[in-house]
Protein backbone atom coordinates (compact mmCIF):
# COMPACT_ATOMS: atom_id res chain seq x y z
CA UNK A 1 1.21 6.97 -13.76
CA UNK A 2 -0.18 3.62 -11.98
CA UNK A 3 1.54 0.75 -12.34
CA UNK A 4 3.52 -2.11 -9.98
CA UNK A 5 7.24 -0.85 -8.88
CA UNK A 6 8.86 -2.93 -11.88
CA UNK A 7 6.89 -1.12 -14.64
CA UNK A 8 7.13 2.46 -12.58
CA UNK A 9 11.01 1.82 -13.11
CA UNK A 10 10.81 0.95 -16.74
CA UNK A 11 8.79 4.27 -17.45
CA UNK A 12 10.76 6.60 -15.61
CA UNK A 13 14.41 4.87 -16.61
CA UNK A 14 12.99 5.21 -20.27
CA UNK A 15 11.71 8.84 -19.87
CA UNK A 16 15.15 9.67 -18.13
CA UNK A 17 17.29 8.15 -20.49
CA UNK A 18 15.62 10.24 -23.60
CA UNK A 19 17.52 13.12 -21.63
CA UNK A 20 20.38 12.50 -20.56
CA UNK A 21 22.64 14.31 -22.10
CA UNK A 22 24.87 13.94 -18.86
CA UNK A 23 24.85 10.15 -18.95
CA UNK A 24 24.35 9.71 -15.17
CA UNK A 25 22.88 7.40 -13.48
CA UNK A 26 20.89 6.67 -9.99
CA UNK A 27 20.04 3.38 -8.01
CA UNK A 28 16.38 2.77 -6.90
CA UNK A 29 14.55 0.25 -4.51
CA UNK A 30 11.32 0.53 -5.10
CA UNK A 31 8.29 -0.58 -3.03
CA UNK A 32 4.35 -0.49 -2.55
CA UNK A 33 2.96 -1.50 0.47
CA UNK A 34 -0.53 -2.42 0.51
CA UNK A 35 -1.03 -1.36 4.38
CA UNK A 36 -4.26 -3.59 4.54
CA UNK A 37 -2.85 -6.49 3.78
CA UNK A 38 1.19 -6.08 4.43
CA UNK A 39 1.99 -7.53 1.21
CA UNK A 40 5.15 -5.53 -0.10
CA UNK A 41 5.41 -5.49 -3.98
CA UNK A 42 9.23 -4.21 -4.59
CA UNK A 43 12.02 -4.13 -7.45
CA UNK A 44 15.26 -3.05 -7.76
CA UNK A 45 17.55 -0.47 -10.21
CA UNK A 46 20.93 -1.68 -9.02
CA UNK A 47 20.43 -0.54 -5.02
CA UNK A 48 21.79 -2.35 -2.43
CA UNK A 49 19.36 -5.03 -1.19
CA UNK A 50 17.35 -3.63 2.01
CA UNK A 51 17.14 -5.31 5.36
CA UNK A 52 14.32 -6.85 6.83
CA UNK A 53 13.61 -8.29 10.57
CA UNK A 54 10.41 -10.26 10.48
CA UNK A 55 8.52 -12.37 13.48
CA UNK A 56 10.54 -10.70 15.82
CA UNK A 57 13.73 -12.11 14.79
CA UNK A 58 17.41 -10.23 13.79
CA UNK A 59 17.63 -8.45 10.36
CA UNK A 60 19.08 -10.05 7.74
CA UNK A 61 19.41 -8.89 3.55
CA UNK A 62 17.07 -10.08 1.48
CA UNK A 63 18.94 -10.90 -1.83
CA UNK A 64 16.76 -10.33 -5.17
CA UNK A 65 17.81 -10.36 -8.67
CA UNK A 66 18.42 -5.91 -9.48
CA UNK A 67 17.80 -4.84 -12.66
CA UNK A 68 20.43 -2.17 -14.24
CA UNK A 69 20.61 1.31 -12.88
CA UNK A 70 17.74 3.97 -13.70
CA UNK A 71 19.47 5.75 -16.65
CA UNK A 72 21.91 3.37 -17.81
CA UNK A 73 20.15 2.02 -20.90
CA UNK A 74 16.90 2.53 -22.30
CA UNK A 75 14.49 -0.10 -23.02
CA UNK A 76 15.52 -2.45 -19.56
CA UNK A 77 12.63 -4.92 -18.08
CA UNK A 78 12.85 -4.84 -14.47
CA UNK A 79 11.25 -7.78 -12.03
CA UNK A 80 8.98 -6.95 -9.54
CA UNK A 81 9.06 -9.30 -5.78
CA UNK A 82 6.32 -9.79 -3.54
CA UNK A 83 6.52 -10.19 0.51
CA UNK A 84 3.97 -10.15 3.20
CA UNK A 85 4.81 -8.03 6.07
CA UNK A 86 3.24 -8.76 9.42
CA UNK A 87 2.69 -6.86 12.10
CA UNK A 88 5.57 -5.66 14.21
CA UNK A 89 8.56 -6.17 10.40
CA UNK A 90 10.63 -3.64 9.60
CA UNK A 91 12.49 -2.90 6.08
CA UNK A 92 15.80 -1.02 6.78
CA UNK A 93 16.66 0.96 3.54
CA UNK A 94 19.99 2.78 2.93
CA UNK A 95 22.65 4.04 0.35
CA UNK A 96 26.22 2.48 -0.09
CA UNK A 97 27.76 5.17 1.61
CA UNK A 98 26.80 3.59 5.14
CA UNK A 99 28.29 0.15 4.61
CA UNK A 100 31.31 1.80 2.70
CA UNK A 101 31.61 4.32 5.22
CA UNK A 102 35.62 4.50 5.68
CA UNK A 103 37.65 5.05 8.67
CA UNK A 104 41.24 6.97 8.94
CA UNK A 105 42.79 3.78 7.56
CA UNK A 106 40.44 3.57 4.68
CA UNK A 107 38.53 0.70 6.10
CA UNK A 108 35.32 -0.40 5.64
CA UNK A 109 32.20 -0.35 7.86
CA UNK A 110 30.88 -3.29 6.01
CA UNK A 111 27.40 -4.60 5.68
CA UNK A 112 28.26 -6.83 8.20
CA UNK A 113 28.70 -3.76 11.10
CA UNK A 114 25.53 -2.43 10.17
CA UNK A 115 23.91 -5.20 10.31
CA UNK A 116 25.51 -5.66 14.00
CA UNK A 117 24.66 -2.26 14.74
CA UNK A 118 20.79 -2.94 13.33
CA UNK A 119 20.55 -6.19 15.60
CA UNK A 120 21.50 -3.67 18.87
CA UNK A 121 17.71 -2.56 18.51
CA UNK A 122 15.48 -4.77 16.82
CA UNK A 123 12.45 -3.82 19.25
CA UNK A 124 13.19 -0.25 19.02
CA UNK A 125 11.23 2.20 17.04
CA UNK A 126 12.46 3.16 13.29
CA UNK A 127 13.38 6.42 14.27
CA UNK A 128 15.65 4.12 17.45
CA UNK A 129 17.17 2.06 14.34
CA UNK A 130 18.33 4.86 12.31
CA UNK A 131 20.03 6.61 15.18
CA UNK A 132 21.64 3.59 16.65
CA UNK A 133 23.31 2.96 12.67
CA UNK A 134 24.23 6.47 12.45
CA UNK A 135 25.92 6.56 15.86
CA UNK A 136 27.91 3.06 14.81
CA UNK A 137 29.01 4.98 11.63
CA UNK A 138 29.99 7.71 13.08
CA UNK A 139 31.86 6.15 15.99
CA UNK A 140 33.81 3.94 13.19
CA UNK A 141 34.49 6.54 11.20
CA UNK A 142 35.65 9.03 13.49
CA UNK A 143 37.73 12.45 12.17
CA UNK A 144 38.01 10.88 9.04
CA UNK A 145 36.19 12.82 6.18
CA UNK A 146 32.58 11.60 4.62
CA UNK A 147 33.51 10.62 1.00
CA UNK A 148 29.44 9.44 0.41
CA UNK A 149 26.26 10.33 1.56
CA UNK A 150 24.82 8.39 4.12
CA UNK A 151 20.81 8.00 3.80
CA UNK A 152 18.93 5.33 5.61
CA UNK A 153 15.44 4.76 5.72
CA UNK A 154 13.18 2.20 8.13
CA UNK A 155 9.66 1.00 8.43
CA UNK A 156 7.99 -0.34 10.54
CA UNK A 157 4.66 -2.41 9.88
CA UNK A 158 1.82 -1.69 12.47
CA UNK A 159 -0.72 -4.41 11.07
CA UNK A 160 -4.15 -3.98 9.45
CA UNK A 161 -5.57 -0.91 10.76
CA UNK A 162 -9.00 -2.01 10.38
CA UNK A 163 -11.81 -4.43 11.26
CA UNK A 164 -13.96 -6.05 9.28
CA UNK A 165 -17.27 -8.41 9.89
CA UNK A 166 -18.56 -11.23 7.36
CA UNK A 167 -22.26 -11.62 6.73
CA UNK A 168 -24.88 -13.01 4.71
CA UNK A 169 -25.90 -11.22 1.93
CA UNK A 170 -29.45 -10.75 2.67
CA UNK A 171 -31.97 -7.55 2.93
CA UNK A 172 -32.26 -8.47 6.56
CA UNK A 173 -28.44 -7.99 7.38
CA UNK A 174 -28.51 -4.44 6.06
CA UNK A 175 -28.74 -3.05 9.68
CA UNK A 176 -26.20 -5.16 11.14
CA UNK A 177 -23.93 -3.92 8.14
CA UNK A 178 -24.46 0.25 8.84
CA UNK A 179 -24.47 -0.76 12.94
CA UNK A 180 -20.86 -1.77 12.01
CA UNK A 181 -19.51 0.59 10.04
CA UNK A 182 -20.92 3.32 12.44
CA UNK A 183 -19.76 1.67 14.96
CA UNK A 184 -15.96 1.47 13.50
CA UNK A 185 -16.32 5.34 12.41
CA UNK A 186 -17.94 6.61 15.24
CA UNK A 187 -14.51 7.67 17.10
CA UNK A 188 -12.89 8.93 14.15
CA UNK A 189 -14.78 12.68 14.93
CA UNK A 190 -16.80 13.28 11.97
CA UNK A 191 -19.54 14.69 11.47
CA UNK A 192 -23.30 13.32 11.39
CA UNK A 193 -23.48 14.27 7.79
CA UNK A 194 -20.63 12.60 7.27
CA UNK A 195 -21.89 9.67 9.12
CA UNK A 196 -24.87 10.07 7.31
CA UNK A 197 -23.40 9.76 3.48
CA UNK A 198 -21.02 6.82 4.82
CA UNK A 199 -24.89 5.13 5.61
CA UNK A 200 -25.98 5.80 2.02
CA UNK A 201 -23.72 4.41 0.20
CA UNK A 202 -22.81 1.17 2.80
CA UNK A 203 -26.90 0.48 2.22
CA UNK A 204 -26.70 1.06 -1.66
CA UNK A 205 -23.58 -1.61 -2.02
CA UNK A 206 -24.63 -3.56 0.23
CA UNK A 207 -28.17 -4.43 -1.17
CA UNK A 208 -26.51 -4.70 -4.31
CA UNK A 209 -24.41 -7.71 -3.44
CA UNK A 210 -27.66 -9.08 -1.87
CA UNK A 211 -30.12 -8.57 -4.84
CA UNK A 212 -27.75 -9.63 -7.61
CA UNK A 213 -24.24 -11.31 -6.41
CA UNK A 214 -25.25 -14.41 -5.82
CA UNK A 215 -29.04 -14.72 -7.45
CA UNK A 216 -30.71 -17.30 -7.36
CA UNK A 217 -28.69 -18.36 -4.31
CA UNK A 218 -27.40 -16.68 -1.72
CA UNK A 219 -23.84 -16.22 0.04
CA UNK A 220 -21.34 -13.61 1.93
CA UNK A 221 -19.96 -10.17 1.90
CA UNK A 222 -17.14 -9.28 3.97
CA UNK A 223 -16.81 -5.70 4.90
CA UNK A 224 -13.81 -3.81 5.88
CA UNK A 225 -13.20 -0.83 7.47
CA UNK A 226 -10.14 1.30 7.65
CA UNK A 227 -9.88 4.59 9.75
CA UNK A 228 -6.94 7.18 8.90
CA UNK A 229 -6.26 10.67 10.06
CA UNK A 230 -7.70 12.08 6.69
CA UNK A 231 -10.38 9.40 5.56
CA UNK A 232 -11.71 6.15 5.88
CA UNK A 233 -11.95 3.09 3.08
CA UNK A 234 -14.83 0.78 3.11
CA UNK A 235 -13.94 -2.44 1.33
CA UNK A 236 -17.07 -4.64 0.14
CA UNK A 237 -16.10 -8.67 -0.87
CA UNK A 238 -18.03 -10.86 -2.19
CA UNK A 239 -17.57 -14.37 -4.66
CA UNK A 240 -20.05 -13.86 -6.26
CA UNK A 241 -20.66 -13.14 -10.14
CA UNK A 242 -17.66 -11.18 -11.19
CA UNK A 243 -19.22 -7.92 -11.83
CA UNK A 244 -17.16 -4.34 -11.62
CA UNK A 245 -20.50 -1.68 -10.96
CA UNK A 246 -17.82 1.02 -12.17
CA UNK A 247 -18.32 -0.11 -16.22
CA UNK A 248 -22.01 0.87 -16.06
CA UNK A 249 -22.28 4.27 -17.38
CA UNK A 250 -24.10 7.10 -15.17
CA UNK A 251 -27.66 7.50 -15.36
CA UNK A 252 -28.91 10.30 -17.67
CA UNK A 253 -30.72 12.39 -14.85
CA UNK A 254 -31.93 15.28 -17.95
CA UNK A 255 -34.04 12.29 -18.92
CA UNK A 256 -37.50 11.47 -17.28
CA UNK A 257 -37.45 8.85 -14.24
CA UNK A 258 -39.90 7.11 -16.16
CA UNK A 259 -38.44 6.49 -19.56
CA UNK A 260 -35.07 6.30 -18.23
CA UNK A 261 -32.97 3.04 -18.34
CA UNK A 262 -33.37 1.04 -15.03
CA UNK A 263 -30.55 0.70 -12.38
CA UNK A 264 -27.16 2.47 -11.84
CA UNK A 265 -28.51 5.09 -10.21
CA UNK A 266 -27.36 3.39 -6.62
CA UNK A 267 -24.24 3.31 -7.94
CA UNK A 268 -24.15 6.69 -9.32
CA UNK A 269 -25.32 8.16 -5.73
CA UNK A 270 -22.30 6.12 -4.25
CA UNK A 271 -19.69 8.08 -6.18
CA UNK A 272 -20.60 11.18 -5.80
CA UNK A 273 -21.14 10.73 -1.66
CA UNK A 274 -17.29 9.01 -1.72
CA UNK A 275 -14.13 10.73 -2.90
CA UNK A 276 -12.80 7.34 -4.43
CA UNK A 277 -13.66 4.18 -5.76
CA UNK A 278 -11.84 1.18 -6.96
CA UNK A 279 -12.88 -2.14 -8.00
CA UNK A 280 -10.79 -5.51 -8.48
CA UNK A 281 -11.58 -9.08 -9.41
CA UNK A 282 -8.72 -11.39 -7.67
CA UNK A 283 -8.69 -15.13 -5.97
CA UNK A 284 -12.23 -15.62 -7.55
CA UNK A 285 -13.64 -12.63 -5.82
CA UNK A 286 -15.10 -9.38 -6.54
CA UNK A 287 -13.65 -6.84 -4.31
CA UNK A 288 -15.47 -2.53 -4.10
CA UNK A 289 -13.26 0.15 -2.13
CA UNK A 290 -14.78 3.44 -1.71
CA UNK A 291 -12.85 5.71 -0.05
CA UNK A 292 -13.92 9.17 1.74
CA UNK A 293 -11.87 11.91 3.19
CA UNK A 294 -13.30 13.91 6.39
């Protein structure tokens, strides 16, 4: 199912809770991170509140309100919380058995340790972090035996991986526009038919926006590229009239050219050349991702 982290929670503590015969129960932190932007959309089932080290300083916990454990009760609202992560945060995530780690003398680690041990390395790499709090725990806790599990978990944001180029919406910008987005592809080793399709449909959007976004006056689109190890997303912005080219229904190709309703048919090309496409309307702005894997 789609949905933000807060509704996610409410659908699966609901479906759990129908069986569970067992009455158990699990805590969940749960986040979506929209790598283009860093913004982190999060909420919480009773977990222990994660760490994060932003602009380079120490970690710290972020306190938010938790909603009750996944499984507890049925019918529970939980509250979703919004960050922006920029490049270079992390978000340490972990289970209460690594501040509650106990020693011989049934002492604590306490959040306060980890947090010691997380501040050793704040420039190291996740993988650094998580070693550097295991080998703390471990060195506290000695020959005395694990009563929890201990489960950590860090990220590390790397920034927009992406560029993007604003121009005018206008027929004679539609070489500049495929120039770019060749340009940001042309490394990523695909093919020339590949290339080729990515063209297509970067020309059919793209005259779009010019003929009709802003008529009788003209304005910008924005386009953004992203370039991943299994695909690429090309992100078309404009503020134009709010318009989502996804509602118009697909031409009826069994009917004659000629007596066939005019327009979608750009459209139409564009999703079948691209694996994925997604349209939003937010801050006054239309906003087209298509999305094609190599």
């Amino acid at each position: 199912m789609g949905g933000t982290p807060a509704e996610i929670l409410g659908f699966v503590n609901d479906r759990i809770c129908e069986h569970n015969k067992a009455e158990m129960f699990v805590t969940v932190w749960l986040g979506i991170l929209e790598i283009s932007t860093g913004k982190l959309t999060f909420a919480n089932a009773g977990h222990d509140d994660p760490a994060f080290a932003t602009g380079g300083g120490d970690f710290d916990i972020i306190k938010t309100k938790h909603g009750l454990a996944v499984g507890a009760m049925s019918g529970v609202t939980y509250k979703d919380h919004e960050t922006v992560l920029n490049k270079g945060d992390k978000v340490f995530l972990y289970t209460d058995g690594v501040p509650e780690a106990t020693d011989k003398d049934n002492h604590l680690f306490t959040t306060q340790k980890m947090l010691d041990a997380l501040n050793e390395c704040t420039a190291s790499a996740p993988e650094t972090v998580i070693k550097t709090v295991r080998k703390r725990v471990d060195e506290f806790v000695g020959d005395a035996p694990q009563f929890d599990d201990v489960t950590m978990l860090c990220l590390e944001y790397k920034g927009k991986n992406g560029k993007s180029v604003k121009l005018k919406a206008e027929n004679e910008n539609l070489g500049k526009a495929i120039d770019f987005v060749r340009d940001c592809i042309k490394d990523s080793g695909c093919s020339e038919k590949f290339m080729r399709q990515t063209e297509l449909f970067v020309e059919e959007i793209f005259v779009n926006v010019a003929h009709y976004a802003y008529t009788p006056d003209t304005g910008d689109v924005e386009i953004s590229v992203e370039v991943f190890a299994d695909k690429i997303t090309v992100t078309f912005t404009d503020e134009g009239k709010k318009y989502n080219p996804l509602e118009k229904p697909d031409p009826d190709l069994t009917v004659p050219a000629d007596k066939r309703e005019i327009g979608g048919l750009g459209i139409y090309m564009t999703k079948k050349l691209s694996d994925e496409m997604e349209y939003d309307y937010k801050d006054g702005k239309n906003v087209l991702t298509v999305e094609k894997r190599f």
